[in-house]
Protein backbone atom coordinates (compact mmCIF):
# COMPACT_ATOMS: atom_id res chain seq x y z
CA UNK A 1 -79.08 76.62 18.73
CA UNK A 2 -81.12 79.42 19.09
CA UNK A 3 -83.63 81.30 16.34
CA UNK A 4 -83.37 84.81 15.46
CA UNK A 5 -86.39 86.29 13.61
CA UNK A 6 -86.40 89.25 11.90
CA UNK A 7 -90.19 90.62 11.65
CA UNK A 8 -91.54 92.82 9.75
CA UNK A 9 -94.49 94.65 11.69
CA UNK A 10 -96.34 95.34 8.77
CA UNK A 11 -98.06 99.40 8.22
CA UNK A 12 -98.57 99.72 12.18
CA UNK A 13 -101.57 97.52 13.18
CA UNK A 14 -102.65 93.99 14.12
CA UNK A 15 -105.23 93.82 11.21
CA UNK A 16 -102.36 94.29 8.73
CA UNK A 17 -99.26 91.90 10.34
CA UNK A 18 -98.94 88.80 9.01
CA UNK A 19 -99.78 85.19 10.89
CA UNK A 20 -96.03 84.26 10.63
CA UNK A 21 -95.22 87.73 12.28
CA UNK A 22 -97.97 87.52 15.06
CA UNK A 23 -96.67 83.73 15.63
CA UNK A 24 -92.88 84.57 16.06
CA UNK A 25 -93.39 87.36 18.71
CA UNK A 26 -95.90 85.08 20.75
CA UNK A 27 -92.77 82.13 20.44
CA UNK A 28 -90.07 84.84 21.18
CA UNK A 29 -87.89 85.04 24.92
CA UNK A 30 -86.97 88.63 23.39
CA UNK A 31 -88.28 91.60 21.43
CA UNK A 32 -85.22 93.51 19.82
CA UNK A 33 -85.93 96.56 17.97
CA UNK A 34 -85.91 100.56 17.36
CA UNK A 35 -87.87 102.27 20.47
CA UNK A 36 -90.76 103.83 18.25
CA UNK A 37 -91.09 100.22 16.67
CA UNK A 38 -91.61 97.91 19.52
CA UNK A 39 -94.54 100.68 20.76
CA UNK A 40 -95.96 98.67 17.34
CA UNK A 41 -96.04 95.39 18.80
CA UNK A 42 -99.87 94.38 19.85
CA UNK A 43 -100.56 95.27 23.70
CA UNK A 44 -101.66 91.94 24.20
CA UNK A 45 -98.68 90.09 23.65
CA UNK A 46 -96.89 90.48 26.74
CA UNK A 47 -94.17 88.72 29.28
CA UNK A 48 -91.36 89.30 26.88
CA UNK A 49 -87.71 90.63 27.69
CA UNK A 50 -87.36 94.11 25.93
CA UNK A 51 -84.05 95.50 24.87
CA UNK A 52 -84.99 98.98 22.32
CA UNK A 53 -82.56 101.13 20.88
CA UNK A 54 -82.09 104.32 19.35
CA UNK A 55 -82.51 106.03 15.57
CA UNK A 56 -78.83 105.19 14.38
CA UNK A 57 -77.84 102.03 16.77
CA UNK A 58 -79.05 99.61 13.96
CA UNK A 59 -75.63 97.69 14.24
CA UNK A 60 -75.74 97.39 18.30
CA UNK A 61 -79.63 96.27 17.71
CA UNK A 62 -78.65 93.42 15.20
CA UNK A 63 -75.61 92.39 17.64
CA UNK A 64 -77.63 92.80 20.88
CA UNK A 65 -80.46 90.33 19.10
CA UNK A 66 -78.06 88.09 18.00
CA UNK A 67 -76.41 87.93 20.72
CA UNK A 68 -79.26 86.71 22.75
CA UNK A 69 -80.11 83.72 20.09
CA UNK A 70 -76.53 82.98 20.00
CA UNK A 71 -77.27 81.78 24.09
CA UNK A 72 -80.04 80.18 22.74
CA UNK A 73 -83.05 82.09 22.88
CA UNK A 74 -85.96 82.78 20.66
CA UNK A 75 -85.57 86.10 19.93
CA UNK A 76 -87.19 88.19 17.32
CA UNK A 77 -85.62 91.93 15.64
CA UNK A 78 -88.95 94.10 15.08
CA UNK A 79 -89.01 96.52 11.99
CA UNK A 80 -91.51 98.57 10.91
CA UNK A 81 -93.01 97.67 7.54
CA UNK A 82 -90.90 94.81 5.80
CA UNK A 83 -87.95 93.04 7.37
CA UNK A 84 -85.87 92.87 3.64
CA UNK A 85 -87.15 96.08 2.10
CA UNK A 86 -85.33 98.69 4.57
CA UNK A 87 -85.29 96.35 7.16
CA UNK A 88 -82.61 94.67 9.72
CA UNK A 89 -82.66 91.71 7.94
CA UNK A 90 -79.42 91.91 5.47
CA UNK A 91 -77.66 93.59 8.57
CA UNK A 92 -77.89 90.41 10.60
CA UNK A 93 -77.03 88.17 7.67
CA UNK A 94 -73.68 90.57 7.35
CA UNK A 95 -73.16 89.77 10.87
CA UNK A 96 -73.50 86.52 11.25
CA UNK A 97 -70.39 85.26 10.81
CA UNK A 98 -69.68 85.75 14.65
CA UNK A 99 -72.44 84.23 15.98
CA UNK A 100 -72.07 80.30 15.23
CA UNK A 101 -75.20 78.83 17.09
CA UNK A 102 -77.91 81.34 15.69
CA UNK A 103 -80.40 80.24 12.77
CA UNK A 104 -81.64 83.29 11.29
CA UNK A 105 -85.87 83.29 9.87
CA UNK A 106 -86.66 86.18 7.92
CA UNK A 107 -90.43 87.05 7.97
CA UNK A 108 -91.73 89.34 5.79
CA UNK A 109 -94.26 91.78 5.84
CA UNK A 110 -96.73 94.40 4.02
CA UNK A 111 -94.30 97.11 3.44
CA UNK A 112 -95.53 100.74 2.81
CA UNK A 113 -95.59 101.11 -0.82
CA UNK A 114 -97.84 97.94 -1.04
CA UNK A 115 -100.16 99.15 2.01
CA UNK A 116 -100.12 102.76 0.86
CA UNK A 117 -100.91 101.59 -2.85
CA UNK A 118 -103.88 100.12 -1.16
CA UNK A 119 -104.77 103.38 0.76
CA UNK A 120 -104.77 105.67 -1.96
CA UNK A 121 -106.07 103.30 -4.86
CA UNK A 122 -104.38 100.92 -7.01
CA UNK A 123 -100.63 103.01 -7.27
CA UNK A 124 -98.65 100.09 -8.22
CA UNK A 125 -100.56 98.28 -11.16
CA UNK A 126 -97.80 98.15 -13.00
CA UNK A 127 -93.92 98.58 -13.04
CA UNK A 128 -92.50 100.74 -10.11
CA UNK A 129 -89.69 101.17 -8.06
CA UNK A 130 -89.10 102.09 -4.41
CA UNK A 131 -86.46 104.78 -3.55
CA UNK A 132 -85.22 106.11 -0.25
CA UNK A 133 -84.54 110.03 0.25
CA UNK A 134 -82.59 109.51 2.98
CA UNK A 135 -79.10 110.55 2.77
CA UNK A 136 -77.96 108.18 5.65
CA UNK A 137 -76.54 105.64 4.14
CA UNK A 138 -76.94 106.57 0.15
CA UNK A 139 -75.11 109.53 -0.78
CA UNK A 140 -77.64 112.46 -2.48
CA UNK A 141 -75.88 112.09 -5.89
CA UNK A 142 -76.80 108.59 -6.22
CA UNK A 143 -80.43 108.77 -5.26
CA UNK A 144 -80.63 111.42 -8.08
CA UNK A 145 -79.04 108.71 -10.39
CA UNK A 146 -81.76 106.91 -9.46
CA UNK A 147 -84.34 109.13 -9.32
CA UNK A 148 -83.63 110.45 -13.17
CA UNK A 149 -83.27 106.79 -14.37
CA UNK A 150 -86.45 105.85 -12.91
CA UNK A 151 -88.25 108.61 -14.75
CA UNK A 152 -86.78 108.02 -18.02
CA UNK A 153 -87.84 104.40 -17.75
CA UNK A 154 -91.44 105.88 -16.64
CA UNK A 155 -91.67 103.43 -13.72
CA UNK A 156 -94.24 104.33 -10.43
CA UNK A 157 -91.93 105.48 -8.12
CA UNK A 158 -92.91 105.26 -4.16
CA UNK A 159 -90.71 107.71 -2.41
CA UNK A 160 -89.49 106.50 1.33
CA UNK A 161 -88.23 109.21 3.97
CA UNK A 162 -89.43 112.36 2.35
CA UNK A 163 -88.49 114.72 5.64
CA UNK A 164 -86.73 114.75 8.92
CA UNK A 165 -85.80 117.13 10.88
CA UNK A 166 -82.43 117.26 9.18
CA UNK A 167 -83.92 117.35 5.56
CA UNK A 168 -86.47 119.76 5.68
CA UNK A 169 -86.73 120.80 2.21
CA UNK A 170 -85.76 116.96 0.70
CA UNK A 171 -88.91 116.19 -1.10
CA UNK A 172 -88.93 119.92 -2.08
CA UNK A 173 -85.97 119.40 -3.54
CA UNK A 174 -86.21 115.94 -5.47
CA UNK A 175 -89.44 117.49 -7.21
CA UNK A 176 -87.69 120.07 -8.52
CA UNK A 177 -85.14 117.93 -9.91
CA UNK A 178 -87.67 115.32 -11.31
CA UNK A 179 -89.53 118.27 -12.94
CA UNK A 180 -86.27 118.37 -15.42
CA UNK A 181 -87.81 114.92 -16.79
CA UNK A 182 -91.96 114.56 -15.94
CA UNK A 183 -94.08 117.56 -16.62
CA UNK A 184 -95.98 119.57 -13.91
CA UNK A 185 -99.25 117.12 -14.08
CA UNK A 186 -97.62 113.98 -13.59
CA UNK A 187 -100.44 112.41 -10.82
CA UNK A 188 -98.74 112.29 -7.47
CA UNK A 189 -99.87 111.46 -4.06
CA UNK A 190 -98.65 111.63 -0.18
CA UNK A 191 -100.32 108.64 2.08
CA UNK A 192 -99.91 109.61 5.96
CA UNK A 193 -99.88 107.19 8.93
CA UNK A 194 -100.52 104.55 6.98
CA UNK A 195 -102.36 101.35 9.06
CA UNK A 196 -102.33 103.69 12.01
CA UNK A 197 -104.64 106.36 13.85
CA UNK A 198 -105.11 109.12 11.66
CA UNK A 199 -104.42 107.21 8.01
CA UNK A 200 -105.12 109.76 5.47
CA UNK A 201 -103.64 110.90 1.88
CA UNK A 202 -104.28 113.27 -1.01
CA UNK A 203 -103.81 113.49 -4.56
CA UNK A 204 -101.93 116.24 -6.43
CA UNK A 205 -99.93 117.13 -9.11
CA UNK A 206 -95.93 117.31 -9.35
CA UNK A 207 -95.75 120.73 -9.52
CA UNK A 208 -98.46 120.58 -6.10
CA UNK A 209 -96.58 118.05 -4.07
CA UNK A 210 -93.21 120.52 -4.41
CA UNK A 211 -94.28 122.18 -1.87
CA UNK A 212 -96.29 119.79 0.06
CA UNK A 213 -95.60 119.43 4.21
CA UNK A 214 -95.14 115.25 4.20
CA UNK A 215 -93.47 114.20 7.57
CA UNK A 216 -91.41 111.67 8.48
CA UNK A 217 -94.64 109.02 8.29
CA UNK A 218 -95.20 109.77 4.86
CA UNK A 219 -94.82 107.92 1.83
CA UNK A 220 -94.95 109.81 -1.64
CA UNK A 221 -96.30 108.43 -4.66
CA UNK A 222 -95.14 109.81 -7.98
CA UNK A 223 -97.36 108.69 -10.76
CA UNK A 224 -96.36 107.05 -14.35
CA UNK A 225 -97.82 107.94 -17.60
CA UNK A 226 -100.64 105.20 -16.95
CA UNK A 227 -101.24 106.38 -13.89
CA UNK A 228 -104.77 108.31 -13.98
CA UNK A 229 -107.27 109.26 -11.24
CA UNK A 230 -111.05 107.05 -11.35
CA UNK A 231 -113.50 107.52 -8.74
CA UNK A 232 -111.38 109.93 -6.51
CA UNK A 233 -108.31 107.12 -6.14
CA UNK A 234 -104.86 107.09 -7.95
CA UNK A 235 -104.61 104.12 -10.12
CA UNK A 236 -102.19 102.94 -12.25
CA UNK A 237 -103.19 101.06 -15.53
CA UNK A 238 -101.74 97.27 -16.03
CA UNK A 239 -102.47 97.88 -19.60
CA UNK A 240 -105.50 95.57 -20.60
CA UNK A 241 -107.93 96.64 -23.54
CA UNK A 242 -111.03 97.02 -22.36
């Protein structure tokens, strides 16, 4: 039998990966993952078979990894930020029919709502939600579903895949929809390169963060009617009386 982990990296440094994550890629024959993800992996852990892949060969990734258990190996499937949330980890489960001698671990991880919650405050103190713009693999219409529900409800929403080179005017886009159902001064804010080089965010307004540049390693807060700004930071109220 051989032991397929699927690891999530964490925000993009060693100070934020979990013990359970560090462990399984020190234990690990191979590192499996997306090429931008396995330049996450700390320098010093070294020795290992490689096998990367491209944006869009998530399928070959999770066979290619499995594969390599399914001789026996300890093999581990890198993603960036959480292995469930996003992550490769209900692709291999899908998959796993075919493989008969794999045991699959699934290790989680700090994903970047929770680490860019952190960053720019105290976002998620109370009910929230996490929605991807990405049109990949969820058609547009339903992410609006979503996106309009969510308000209603008044949940935090953290916002995944604002922009790629394909969706340039995305978050432009959703704001302008979500302005339908949250006024212009709802508290937002954009955290950058979160856990990396470079970390940064700012704070803004709906109506501001319309036309804000976020990138690909962004990830966009929208605020809730408890959500208020003390001491500079966005924080969301749990609700106590004090």
């Amino acid at each position: 039998m051989g032991n397929l982990n699927v690891v999530g990296l964490g925000p993009g440094n060693k100070d934020n990966m979990t013990f359970r994550a560090y462990d399984a890629l020190i234990r690990s024959d191979y590192l499996v993952g997306y090429t931008n993800y396995i330049k996450l992996i700390p320098k010093e852990i070294t020795g290992k078979e490689i096998i990367s892949t491209g944006m869009g060969d998530e399928v070959l990734r999770c066979e290619q990894a499995l594969e390599k258990a399914n001789e026996g190996y300890e093999v581990s499937l890198v993603c960036s930020g959480d292995s469930v949330i996003y992550g490769m980890a209900s692709l291999c489960y899908e998959l796993i029919d075919k493989y008969k001698n794999v045991t699959i671990n699934v290790i989680p991880a700090v994903t970047a709502a929770v680490s860019g919650s952190a960053l720019i405050g105290a976002a998620l103190g109370n009910d929230f939600t996490v929605i991807s713009l990405s049109n990949y693999l969820t058609k547009k219409e339903d992410t609006y579903k979503r996106l309009k529900a969510c308000a209603e409800a008044d949940f935090v929403m953290a916002l995944y895949n604002p922009k790629s080179n394909k969706r340039p005017d995305c978050l432009k886009d959703a704001c302008e929809f979500l302005l339908k159902y949250i006024e212009e001064e709802r508290i937002c804010a954009v955290a950058k390169n979160i856990g990396r080089e470079n970390e940064t965010f700012e704070i803004m307004t709906l109506i501001e963060l319309k036309d804000f540049d976020a990138d690909m390693y962004s990830t966009v807060f929208i605020g809730s009617s408890m959500t208020t700004i003390i001491d500079d930071k966005f924080v969301t109220k749990r609700g106590y009386s004090i």
